[in-house]
N, C-alpha and C. Protein backbone atom coordinates (compact mmCIF):
# COMPACT_ATOMS: atom_id res chain seq x y z
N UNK A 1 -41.66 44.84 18.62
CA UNK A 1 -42.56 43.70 18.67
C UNK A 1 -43.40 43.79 19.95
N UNK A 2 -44.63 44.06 20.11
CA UNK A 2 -45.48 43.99 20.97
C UNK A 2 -46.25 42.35 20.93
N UNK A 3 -46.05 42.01 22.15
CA UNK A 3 -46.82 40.82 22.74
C UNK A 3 -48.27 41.42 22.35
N UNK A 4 -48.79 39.59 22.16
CA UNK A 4 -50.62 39.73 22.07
C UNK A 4 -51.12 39.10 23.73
N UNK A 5 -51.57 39.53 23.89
CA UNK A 5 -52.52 39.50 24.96
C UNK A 5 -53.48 38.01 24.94
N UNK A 6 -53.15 37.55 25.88
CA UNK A 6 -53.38 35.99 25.90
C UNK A 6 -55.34 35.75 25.92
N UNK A 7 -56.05 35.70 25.23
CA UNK A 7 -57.76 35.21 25.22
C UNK A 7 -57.65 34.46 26.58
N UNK A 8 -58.66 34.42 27.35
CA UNK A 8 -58.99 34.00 28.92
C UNK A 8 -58.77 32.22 28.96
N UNK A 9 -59.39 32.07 27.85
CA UNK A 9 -59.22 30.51 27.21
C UNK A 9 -57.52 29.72 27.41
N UNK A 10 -56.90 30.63 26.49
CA UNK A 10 -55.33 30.33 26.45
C UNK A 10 -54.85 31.17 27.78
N UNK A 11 -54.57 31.57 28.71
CA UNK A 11 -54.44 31.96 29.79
C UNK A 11 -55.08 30.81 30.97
N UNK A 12 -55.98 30.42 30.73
CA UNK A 12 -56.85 29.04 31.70
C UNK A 12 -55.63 27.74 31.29
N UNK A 13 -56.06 27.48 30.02
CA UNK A 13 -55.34 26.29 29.32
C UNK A 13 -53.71 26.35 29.82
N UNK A 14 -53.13 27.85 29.98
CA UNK A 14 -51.50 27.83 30.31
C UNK A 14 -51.51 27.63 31.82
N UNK A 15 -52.84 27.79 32.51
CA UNK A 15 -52.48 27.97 33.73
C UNK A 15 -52.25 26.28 34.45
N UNK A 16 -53.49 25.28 33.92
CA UNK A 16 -53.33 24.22 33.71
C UNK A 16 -51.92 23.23 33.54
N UNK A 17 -51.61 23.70 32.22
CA UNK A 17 -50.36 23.47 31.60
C UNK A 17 -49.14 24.02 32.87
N UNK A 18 -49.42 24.51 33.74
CA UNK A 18 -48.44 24.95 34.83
C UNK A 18 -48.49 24.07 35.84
N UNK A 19 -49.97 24.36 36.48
CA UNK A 19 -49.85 23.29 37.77
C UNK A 19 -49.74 21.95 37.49
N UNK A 20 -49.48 21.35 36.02
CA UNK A 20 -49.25 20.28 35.70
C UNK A 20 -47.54 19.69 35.53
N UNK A 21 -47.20 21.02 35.14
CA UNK A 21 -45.55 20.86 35.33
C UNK A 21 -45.14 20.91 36.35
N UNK A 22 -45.75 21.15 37.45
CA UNK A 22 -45.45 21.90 38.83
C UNK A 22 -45.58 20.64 39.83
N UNK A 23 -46.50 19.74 39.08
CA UNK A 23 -47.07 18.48 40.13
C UNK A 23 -45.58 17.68 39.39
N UNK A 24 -45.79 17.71 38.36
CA UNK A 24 -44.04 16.71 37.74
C UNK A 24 -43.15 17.27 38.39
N UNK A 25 -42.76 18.49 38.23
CA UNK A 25 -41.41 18.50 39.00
C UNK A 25 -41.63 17.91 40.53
N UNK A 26 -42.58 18.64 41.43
CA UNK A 26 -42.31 17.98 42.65
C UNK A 26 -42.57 16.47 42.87
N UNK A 27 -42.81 15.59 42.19
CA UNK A 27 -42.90 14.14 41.82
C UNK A 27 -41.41 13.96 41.43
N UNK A 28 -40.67 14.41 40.99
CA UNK A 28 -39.21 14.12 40.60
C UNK A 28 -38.96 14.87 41.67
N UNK A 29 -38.58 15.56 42.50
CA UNK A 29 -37.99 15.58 43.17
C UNK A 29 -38.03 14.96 44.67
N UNK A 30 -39.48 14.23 44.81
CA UNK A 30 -39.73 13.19 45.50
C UNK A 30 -39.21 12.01 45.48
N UNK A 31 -38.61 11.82 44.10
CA UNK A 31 -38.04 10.67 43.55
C UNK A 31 -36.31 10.26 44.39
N UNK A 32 -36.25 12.14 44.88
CA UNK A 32 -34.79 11.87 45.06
C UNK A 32 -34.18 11.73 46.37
N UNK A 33 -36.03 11.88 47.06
CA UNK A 33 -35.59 11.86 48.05
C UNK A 33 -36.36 10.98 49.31
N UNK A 34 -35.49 10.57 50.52
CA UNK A 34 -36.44 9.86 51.43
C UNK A 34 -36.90 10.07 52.28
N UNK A 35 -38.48 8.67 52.16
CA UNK A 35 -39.31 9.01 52.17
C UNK A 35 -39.90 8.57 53.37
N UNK A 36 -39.56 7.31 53.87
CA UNK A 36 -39.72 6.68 55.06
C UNK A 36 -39.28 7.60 56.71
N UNK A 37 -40.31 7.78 57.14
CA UNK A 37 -39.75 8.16 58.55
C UNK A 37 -39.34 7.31 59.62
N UNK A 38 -37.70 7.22 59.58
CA UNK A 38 -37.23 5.70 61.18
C UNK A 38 -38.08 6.54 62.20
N UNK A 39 -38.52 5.46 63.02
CA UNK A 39 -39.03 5.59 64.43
C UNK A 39 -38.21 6.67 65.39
N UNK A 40 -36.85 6.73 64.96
CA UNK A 40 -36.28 7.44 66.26
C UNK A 40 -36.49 9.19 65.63
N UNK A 41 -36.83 9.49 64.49
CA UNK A 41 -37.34 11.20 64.19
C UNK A 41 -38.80 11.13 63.58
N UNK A 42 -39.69 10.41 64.19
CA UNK A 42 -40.96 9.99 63.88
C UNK A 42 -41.18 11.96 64.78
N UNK A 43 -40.92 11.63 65.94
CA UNK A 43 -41.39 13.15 67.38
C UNK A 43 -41.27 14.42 66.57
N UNK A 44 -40.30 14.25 65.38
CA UNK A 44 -39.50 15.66 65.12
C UNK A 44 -40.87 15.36 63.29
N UNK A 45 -41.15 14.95 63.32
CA UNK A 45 -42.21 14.94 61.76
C UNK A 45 -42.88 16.36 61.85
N UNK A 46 -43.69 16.96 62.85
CA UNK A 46 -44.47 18.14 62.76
C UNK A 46 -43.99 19.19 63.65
N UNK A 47 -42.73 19.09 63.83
CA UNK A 47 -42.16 20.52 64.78
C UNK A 47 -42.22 21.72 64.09
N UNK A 48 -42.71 22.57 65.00
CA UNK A 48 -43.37 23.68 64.34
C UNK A 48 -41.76 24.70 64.88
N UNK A 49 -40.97 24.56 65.51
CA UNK A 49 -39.63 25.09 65.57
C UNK A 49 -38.35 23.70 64.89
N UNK A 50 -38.40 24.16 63.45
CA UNK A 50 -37.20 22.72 62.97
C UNK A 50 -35.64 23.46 63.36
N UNK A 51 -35.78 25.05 63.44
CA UNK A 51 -34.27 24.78 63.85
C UNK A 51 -34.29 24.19 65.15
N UNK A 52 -34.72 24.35 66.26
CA UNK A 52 -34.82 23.78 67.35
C UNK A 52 -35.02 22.16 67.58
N UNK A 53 -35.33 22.20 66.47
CA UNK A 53 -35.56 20.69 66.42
C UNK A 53 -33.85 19.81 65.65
N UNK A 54 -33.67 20.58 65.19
CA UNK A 54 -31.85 20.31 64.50
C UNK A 54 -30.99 20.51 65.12
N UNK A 55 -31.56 21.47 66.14
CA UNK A 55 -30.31 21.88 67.13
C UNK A 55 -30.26 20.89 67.89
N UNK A 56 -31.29 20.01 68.43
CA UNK A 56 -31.38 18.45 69.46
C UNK A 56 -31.09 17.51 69.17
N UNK A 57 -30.82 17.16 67.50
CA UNK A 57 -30.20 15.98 66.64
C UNK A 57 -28.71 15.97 67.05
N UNK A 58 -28.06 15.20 67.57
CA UNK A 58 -26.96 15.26 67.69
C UNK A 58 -26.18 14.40 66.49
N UNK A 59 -26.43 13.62 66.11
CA UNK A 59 -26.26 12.86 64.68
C UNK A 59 -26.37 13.82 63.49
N UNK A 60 -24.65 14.39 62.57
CA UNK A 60 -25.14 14.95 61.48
C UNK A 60 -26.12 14.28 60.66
N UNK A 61 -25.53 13.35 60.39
CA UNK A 61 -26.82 12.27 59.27
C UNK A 61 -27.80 12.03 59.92
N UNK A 62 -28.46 12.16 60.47
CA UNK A 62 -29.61 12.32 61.35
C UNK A 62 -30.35 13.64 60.66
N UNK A 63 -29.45 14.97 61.02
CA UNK A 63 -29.99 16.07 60.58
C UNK A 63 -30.09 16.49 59.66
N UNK A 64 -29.14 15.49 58.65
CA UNK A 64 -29.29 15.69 56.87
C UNK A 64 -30.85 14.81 56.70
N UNK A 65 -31.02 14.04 57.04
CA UNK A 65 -31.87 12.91 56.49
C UNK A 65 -33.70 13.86 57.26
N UNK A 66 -33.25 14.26 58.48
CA UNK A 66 -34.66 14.52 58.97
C UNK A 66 -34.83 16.07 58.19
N UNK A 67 -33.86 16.85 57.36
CA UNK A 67 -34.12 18.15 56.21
C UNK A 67 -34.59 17.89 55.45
N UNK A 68 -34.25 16.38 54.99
CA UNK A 68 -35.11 15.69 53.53
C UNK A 68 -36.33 15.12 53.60
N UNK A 69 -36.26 14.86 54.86
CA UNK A 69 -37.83 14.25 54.97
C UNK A 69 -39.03 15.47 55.20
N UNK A 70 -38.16 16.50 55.68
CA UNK A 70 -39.15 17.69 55.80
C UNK A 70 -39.49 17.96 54.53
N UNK A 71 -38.31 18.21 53.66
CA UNK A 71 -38.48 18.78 52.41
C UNK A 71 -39.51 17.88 51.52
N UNK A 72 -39.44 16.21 51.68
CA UNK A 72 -40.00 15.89 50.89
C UNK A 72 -41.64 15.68 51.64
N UNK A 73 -41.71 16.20 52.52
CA UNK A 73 -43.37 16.13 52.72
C UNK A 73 -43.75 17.72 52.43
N UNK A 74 -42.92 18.63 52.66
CA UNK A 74 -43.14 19.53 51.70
C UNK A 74 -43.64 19.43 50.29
N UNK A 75 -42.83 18.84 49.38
CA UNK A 75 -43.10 18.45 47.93
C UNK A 75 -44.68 17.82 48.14
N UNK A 76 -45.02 17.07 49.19
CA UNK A 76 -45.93 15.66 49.28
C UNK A 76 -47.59 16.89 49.14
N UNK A 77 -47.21 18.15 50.19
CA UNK A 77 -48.37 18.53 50.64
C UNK A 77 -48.16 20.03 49.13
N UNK A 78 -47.58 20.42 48.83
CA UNK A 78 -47.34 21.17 47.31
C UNK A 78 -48.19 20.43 46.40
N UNK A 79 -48.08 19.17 45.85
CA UNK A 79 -48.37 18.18 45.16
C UNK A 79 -50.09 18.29 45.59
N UNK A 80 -50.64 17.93 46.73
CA UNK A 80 -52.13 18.31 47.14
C UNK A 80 -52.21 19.44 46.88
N UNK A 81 -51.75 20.55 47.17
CA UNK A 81 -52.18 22.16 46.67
C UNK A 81 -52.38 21.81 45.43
N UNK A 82 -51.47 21.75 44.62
CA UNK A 82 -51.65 22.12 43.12
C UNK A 82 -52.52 21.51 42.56
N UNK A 83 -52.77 20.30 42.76
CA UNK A 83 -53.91 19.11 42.38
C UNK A 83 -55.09 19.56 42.70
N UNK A 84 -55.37 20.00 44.08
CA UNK A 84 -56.56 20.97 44.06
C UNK A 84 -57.11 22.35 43.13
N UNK A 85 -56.05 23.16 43.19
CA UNK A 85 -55.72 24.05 42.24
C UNK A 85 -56.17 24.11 40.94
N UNK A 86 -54.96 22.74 40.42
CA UNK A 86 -55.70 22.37 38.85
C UNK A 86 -57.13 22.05 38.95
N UNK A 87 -58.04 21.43 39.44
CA UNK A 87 -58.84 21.02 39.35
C UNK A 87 -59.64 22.08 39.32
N UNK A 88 -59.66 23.12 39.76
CA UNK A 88 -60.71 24.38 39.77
C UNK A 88 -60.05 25.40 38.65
N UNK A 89 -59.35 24.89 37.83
CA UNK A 89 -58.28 25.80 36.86
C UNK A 89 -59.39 24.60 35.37
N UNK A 90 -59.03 23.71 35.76
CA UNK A 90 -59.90 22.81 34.93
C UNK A 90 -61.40 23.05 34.69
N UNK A 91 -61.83 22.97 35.80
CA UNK A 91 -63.34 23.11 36.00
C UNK A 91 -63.77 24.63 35.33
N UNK A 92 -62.90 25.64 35.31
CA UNK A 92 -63.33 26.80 34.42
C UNK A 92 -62.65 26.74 32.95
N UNK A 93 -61.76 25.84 32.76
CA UNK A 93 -61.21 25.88 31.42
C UNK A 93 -62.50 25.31 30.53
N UNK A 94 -63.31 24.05 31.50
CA UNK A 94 -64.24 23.28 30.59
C UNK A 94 -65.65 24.74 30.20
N UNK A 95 -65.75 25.13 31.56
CA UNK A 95 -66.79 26.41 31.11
C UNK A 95 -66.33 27.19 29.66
N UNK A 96 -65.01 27.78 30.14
CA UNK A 96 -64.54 28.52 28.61
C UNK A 96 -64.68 27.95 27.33
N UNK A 97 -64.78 26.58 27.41
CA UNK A 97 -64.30 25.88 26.49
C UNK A 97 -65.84 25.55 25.85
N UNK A 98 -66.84 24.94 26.96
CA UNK A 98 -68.08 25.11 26.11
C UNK A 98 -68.97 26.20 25.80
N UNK A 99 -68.25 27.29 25.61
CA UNK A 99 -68.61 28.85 25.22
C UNK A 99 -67.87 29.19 24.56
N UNK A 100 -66.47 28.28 23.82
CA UNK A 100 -65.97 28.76 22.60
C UNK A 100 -67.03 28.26 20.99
């Protein structure tokens, strides 16, 4: 069984269909996690050394909670990539699409 070779059209349309699953998942997994930064690891939000910055937390739950908040502004700024992404994944799907 040989695969068919995807038309540029259906290749655009799947790519779409990706960064769209891609913005859901990291939206659920935002869901799971928090989101609020307390005042006392507000300093540690943009450390550009986080082990160094974990190594100064002396509070485990401190250092669980300030991994999740990294992680979930991770998800936050993923979520802007892909949204950008789609949108120029879009903007050529509509070209393909009014040339089918």
């Amino acid at each position: 069984m040989t695969d068919t070779p995807m038309t540029p059209l259906q290749a655009r349309q799947a790519e779409v269909a990706q960064y769209e699953a891609n913005i859901a998942m990291y939206t659920a997994i935002i869901a799971t996690l928090p989101t609020e930064w307390p005042t006392r690891l507000l300093d540690y939000r943009n450390s550009a050394d986080k082990h160094a910055a974990i190594a100064s937390v002396a509070d485990m739950a401190d250092v669980e909670l300030l991994s999740n908040l990294w992680y979930a502004d991770q998800c936050y700024a993923a979520i802007r990539s892909e949204t950008v992404e789609m949108s120029k994944a879009k903007a050529i799907l509509a070209v393909l699409q009014s040339m089918a």
